[in-house]
C-alpha atoms as a PDB file:
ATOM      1  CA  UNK A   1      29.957 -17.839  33.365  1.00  0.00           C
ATOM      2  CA  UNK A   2      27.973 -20.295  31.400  1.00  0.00           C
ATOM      3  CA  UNK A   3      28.193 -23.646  30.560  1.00  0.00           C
ATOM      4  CA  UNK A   4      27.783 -24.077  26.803  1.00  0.00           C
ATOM      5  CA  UNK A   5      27.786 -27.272  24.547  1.00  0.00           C
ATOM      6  CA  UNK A   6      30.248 -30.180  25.705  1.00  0.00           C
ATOM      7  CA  UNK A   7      31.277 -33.388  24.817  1.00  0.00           C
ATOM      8  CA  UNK A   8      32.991 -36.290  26.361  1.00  0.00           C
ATOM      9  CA  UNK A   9      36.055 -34.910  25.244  1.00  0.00           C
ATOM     10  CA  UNK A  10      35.854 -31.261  25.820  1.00  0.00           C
ATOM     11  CA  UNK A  11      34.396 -28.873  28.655  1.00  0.00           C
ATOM     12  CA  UNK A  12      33.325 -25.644  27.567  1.00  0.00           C
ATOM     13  CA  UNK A  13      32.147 -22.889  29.692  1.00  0.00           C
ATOM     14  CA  UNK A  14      31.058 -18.976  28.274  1.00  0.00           C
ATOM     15  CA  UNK A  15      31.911 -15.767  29.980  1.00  0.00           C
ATOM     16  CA  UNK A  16      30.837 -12.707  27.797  1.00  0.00           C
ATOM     17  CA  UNK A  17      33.407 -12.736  25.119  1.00  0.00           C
ATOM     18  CA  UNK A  18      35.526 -15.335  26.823  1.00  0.00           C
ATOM     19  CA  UNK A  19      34.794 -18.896  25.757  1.00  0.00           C
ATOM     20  CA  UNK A  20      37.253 -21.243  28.135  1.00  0.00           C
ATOM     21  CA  UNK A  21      37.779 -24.786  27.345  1.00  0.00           C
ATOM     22  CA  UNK A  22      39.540 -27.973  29.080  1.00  0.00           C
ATOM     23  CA  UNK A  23      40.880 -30.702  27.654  1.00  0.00           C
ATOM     24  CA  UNK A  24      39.030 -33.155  29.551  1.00  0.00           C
ATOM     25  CA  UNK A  25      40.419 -36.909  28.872  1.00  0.00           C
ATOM     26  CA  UNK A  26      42.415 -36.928  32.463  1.00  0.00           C
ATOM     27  CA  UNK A  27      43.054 -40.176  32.603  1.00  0.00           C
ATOM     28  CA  UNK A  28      44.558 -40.387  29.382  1.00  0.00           C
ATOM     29  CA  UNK A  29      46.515 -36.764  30.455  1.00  0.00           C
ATOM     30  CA  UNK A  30      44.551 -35.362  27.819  1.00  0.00           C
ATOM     31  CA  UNK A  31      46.161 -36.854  24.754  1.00  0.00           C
ATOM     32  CA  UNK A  32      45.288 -35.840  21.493  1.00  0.00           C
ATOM     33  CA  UNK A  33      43.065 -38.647  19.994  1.00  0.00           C
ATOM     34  CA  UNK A  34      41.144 -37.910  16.764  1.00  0.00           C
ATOM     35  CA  UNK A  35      38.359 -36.911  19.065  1.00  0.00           C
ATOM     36  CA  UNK A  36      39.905 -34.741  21.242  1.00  0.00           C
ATOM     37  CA  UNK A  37      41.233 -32.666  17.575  1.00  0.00           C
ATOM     38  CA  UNK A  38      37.831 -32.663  16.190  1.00  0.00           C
ATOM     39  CA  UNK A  39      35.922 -31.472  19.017  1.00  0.00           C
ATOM     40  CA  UNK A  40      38.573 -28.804  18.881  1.00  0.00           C
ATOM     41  CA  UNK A  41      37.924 -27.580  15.598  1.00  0.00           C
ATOM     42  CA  UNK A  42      34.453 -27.870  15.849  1.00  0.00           C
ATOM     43  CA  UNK A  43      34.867 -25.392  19.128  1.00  0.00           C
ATOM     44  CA  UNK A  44      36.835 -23.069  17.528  1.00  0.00           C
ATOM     45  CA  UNK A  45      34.665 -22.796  14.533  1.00  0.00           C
ATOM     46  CA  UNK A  46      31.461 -22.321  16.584  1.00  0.00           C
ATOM     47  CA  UNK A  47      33.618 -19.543  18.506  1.00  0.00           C
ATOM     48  CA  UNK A  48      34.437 -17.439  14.824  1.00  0.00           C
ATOM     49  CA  UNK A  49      30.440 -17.243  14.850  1.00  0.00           C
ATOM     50  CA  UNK A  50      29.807 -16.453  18.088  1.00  0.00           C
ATOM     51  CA  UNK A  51      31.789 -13.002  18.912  1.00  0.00           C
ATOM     52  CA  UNK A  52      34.264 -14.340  21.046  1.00  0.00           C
ATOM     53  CA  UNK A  53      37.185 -12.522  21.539  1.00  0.00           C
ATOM     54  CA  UNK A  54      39.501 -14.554  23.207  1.00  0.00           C
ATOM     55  CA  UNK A  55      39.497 -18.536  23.890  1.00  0.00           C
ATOM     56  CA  UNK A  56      41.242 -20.045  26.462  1.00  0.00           C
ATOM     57  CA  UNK A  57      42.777 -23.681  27.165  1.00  0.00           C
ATOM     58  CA  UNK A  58      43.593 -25.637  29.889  1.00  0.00           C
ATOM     59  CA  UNK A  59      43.582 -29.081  30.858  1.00  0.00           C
ATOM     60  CA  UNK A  60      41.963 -31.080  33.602  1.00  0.00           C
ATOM     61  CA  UNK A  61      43.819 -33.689  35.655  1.00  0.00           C
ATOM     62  CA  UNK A  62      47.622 -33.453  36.897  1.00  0.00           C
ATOM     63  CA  UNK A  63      48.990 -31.870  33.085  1.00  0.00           C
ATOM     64  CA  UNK A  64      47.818 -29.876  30.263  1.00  0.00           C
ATOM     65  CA  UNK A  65      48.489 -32.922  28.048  1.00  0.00           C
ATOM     66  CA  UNK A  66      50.427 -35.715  26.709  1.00  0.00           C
ATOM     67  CA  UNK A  67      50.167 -34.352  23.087  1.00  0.00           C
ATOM     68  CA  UNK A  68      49.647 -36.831  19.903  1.00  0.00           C
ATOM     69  CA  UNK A  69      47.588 -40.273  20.991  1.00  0.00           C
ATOM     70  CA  UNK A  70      49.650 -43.320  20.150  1.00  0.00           C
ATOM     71  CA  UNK A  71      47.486 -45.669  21.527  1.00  0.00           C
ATOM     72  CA  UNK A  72      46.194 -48.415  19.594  1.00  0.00           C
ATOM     73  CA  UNK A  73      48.937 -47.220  17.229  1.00  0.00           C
ATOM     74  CA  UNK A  74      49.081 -51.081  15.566  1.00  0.00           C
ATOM     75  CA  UNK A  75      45.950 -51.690  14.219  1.00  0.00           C
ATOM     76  CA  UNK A  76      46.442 -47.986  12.338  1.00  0.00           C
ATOM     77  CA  UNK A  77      47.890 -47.358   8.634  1.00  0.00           C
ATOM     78  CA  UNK A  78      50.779 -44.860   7.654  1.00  0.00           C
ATOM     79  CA  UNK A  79      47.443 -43.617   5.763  1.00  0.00           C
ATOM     80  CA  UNK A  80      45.358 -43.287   8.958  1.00  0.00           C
ATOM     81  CA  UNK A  81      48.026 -41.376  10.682  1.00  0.00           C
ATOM     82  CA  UNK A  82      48.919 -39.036   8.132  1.00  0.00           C
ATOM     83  CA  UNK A  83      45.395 -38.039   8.154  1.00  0.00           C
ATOM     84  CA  UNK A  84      45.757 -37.365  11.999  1.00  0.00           C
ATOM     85  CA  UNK A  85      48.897 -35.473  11.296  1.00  0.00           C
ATOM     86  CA  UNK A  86      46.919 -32.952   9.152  1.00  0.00           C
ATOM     87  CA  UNK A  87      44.201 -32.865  11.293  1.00  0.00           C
ATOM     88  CA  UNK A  88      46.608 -31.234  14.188  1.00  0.00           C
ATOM     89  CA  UNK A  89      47.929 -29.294  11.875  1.00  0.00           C
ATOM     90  CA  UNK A  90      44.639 -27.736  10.599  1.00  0.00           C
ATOM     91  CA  UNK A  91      43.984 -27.305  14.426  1.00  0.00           C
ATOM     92  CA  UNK A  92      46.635 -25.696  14.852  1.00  0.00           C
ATOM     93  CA  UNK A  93      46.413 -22.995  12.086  1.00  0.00           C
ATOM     94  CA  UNK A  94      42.646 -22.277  13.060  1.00  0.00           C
ATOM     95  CA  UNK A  95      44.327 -21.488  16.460  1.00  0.00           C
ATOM     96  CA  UNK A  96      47.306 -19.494  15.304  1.00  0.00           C
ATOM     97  CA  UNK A  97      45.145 -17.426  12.598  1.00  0.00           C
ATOM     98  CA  UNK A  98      41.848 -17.535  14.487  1.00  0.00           C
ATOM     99  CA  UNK A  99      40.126 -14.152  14.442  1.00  0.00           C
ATOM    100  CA  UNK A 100      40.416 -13.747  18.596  1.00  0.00           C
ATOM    101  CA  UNK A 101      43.307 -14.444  21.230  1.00  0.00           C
ATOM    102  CA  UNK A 102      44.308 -17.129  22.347  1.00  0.00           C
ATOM    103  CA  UNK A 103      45.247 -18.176  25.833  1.00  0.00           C
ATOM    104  CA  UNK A 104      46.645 -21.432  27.092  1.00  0.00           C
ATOM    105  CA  UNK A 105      47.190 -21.846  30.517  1.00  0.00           C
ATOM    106  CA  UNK A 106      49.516 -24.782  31.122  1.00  0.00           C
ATOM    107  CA  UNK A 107      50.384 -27.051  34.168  1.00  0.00           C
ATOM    108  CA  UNK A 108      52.595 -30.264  34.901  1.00  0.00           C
ATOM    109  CA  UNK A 109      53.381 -32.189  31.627  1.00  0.00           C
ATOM    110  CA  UNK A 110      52.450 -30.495  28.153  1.00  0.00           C
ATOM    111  CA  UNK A 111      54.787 -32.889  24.980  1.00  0.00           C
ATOM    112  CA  UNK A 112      54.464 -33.257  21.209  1.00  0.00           C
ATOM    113  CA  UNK A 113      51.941 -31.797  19.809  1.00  0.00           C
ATOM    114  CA  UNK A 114      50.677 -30.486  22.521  1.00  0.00           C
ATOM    115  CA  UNK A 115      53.767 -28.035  23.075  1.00  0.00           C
ATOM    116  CA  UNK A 116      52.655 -26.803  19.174  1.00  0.00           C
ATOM    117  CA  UNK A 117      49.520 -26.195  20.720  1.00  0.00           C
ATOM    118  CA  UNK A 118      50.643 -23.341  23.111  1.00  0.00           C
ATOM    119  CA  UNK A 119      53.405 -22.426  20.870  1.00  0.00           C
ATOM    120  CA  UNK A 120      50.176 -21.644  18.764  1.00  0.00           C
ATOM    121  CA  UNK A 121      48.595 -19.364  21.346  1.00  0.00           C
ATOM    122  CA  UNK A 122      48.793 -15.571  21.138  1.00  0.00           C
ATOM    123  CA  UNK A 123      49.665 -15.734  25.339  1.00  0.00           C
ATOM    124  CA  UNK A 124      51.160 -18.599  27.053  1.00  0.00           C
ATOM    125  CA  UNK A 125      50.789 -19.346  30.627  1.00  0.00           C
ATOM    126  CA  UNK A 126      52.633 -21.632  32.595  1.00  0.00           C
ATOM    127  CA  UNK A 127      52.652 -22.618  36.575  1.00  0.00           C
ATOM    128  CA  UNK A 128      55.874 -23.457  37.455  1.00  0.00           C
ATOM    129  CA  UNK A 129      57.413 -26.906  37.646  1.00  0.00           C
ATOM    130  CA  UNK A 130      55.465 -27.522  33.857  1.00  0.00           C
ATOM    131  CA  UNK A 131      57.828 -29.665  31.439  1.00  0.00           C
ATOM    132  CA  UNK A 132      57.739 -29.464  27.847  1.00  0.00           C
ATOM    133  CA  UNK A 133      59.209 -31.329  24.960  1.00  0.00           C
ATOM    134  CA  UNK A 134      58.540 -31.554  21.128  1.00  0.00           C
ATOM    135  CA  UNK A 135      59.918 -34.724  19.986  1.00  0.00           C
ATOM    136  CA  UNK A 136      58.051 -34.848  16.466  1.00  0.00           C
ATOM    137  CA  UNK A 137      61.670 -34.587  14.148  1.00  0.00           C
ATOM    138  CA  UNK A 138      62.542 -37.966  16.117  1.00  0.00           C
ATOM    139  CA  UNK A 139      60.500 -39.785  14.199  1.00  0.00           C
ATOM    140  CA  UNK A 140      60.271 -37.783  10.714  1.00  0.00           C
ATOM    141  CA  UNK A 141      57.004 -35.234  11.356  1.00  0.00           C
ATOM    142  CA  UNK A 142      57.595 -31.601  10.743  1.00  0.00           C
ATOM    143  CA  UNK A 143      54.735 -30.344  12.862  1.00  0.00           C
ATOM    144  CA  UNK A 144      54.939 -26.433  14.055  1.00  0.00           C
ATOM    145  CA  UNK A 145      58.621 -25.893  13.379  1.00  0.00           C
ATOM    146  CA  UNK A 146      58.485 -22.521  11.645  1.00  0.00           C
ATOM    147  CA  UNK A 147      55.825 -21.988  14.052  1.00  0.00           C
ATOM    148  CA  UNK A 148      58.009 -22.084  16.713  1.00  0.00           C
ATOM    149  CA  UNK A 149      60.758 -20.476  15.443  1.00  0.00           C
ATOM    150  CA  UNK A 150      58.575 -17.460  15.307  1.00  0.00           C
ATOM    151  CA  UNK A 151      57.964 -17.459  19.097  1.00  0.00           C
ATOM    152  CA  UNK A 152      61.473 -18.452  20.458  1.00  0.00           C
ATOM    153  CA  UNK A 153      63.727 -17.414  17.491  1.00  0.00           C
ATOM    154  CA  UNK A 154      66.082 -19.802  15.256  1.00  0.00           C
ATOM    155  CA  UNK A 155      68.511 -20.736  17.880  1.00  0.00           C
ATOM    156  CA  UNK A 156      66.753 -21.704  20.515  1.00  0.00           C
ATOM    157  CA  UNK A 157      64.257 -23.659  18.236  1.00  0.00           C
ATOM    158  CA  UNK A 158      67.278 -25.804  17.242  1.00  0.00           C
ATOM    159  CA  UNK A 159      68.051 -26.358  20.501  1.00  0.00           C
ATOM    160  CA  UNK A 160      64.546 -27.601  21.352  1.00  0.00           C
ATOM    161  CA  UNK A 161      63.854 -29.263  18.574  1.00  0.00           C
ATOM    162  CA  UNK A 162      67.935 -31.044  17.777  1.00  0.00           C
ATOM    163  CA  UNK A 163      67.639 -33.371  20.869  1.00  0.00           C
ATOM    164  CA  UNK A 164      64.069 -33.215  21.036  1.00  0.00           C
ATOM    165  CA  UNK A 165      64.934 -31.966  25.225  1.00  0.00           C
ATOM    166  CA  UNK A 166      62.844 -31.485  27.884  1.00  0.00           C
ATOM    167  CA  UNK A 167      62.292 -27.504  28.924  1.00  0.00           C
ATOM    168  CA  UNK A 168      60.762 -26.366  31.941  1.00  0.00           C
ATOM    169  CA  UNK A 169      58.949 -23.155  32.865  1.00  0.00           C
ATOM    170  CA  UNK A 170      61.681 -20.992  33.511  1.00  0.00           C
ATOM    171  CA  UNK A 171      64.094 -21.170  30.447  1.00  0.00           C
ATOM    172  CA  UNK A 172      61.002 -21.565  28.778  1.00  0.00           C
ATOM    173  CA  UNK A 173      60.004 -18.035  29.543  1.00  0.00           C
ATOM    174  CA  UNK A 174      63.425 -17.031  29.323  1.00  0.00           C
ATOM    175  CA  UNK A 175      63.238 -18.075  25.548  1.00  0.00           C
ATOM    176  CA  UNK A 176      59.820 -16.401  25.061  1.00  0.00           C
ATOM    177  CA  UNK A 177      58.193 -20.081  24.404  1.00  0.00           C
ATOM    178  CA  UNK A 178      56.008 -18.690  27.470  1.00  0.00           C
ATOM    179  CA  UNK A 179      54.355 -15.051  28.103  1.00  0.00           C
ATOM    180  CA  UNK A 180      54.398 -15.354  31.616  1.00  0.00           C
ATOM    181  CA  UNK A 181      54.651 -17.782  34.661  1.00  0.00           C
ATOM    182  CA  UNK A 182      51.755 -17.739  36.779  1.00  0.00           C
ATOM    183  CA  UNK A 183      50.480 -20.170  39.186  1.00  0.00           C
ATOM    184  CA  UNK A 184      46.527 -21.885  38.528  1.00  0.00           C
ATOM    185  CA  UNK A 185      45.284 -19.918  41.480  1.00  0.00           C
ATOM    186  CA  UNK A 186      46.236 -16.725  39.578  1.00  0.00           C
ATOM    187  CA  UNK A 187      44.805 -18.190  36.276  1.00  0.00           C
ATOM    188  CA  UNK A 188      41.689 -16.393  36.388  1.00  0.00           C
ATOM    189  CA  UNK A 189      42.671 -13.169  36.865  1.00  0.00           C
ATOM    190  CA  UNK A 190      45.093 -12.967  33.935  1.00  0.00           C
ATOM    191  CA  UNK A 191      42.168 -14.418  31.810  1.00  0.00           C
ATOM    192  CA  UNK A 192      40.083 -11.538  33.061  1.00  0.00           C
ATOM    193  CA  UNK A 193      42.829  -8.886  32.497  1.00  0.00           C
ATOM    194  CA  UNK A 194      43.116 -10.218  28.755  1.00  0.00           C
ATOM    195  CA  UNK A 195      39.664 -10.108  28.061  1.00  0.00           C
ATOM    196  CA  UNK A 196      38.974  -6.863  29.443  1.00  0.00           C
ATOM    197  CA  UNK A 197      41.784  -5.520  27.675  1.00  0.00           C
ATOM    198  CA  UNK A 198      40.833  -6.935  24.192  1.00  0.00           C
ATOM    199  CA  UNK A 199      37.039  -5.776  24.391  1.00  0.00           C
ATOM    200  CA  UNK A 200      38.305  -2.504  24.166  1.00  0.00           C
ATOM    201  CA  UNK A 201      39.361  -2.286  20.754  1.00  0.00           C
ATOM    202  CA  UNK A 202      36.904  -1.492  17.762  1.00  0.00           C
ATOM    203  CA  UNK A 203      36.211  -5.047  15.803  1.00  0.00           C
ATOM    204  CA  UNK A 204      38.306  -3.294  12.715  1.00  0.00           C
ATOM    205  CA  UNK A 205      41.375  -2.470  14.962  1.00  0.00           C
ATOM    206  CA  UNK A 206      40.974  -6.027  16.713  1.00  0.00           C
ATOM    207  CA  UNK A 207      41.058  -7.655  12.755  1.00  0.00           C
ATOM    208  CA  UNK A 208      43.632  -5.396  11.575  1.00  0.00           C
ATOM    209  CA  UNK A 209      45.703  -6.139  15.130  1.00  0.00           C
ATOM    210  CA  UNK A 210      45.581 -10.207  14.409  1.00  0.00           C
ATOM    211  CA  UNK A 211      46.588  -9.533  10.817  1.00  0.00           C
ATOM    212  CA  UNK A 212      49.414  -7.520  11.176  1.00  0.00           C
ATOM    213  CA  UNK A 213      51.273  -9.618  14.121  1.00  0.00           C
ATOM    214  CA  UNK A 214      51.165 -12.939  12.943  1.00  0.00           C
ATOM    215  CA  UNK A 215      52.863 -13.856   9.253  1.00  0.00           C
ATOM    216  CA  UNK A 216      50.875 -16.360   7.239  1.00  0.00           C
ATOM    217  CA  UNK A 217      52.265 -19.212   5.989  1.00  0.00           C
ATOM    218  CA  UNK A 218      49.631 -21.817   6.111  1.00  0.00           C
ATOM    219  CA  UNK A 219      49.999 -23.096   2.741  1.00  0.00           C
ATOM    220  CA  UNK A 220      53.819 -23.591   3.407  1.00  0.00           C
ATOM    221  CA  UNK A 221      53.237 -25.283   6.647  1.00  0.00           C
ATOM    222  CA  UNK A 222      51.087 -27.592   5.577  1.00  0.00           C
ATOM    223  CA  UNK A 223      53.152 -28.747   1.920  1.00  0.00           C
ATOM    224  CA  UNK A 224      56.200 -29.288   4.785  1.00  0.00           C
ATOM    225  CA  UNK A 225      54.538 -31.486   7.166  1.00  0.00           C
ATOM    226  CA  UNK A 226      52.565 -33.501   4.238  1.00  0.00           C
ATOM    227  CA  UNK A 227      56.005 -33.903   2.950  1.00  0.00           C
ATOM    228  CA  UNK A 228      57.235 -35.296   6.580  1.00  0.00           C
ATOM    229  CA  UNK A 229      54.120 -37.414   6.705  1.00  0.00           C
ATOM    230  CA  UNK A 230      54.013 -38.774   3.361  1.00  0.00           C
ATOM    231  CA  UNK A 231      57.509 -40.450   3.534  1.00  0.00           C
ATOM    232  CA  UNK A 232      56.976 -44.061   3.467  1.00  0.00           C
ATOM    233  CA  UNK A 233      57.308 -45.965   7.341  1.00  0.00           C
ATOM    234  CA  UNK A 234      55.462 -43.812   9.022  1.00  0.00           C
ATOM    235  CA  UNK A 235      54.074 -46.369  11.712  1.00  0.00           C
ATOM    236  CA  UNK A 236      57.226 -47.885  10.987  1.00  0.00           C
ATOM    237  CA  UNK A 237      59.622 -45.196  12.447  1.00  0.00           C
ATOM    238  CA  UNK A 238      56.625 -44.173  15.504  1.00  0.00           C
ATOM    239  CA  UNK A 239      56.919 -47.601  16.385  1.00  0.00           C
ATOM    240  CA  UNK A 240      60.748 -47.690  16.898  1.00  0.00           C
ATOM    241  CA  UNK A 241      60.476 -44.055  18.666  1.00  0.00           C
ATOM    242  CA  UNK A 242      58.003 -45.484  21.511  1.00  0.00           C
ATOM    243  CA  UNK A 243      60.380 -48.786  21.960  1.00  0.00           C
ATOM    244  CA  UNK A 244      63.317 -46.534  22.339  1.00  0.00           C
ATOM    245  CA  UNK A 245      61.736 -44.554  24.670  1.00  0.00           C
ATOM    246  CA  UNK A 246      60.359 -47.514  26.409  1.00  0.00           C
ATOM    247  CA  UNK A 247      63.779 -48.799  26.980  1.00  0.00           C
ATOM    248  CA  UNK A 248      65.261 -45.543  27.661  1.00  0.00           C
ATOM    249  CA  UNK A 249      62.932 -45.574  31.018  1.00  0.00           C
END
């Protein structure tokens, strides 16, 4: 394995056609800041050059992540977070349709956006004891929905997403939100077994594979959570979402 181009935000290490990479902002449990997204894209698009067949995430520290970074969340527009908003989302299409797997190999707390982030994974890996929740429709942002609903189905999407509830490993591999339950001293052998198993098809089957399994529906993704985004009090109804669940504590 070799250790390829990093940043501050982002650990990156290359194994053939395996590229791994941890979210690496532990003391923040890895929460999405504008940062964090961007040096995500830009590793993702350096991957689509570089023959990689299948990236995999995981997080460093006691969780996978926090999801969306509200700090600082006062001295930002309804502008400057919309912006963010798309930013996640455009993240999380270029991992959904990305021309490789995806793996994401998930421990202790993984929320918000976050939770899209696996749901946008081709495998999902869990140790148990992880929790999950996707609270975005609490406070008016549309972010992965249909996404979801693809992976666990209508009905249990609405129960996810109605009370915005917290889900651990085993109902959530129950539902199909996870592939498989594994604990992190097993991770690297089902990252092995995946990428031995997708260097065996012929780059034409491996294309044709990704772009018969997984709908496309960008465009309409995007229109619904620019919608979501665009309503005016965006900070406004964030705001009253963190003070409730400040209280709530």
């Amino acid at each position: 394995m070799s250790q390829v181009a990093s940043s501050d935000r982002l650990r990156l290490a290359r194994d053939g056609a395996m590229l791994r990479i941890w979210l690496n902002r532990p003391d923040k449990l890895n929460a999405l800041d504008s940062e964090l997204v961007e040096a995500l894209i830009a590793a993702l698009d350096e991957a689509r050059l570089n023959s990689i067949r299948l990236v995999v995430v995981a997080g460093e520290g006691k969780g996978f992540s926090g999801g969306f970074d509200f700090t600082g969340i006062g001295e930002q527009s309804d502008g400057d977070l919309s912006l963010r908003f798309l930013r996640l989302e455009q993240l999380l299409q270029g991992v959904h349709h990305a021309p490789f797997l995806t793996m994401a190999l998930v421990h202790g707390s993984c929320f918000g956006a976050a939770a899209d982030l696996v749901a946008s994974c081709t495998h999902r890996i869990a140790a148990p004891g992880t929790r999950f929740r996707m609270p975005g429709l609490k406070f008016g942002v549309a972010l992965g929905t249909r996404r979801l609903s693809e992976v666990v189905g209508r009905d249990a999407a609405l129960d996810i997403l109605l009370d915005a509830k917290v889900f651990e490993t085993d109902e959530a591999l129950k539902m199909g939100f996870l592939t498989r339950v594994a604990g992190t001293g097993d991770w690297e052998a089902e990252a092995g077994r995946l990428s031995a198993s997708v260097s065996s098809l012929p780059d034409k089957s491996f294309a044709r594979l990704l772009r018969l399994t997984r709908p496309d529906h960008r465009n309409a993704d995007m229109a619904e959570l620019a919608g979501s985004v665009a309503e005016p009090g965006l900070k406004q109804r964030i705001e009253a979402y963190l003070a409730a669940m400040k209280q709530a504590r």
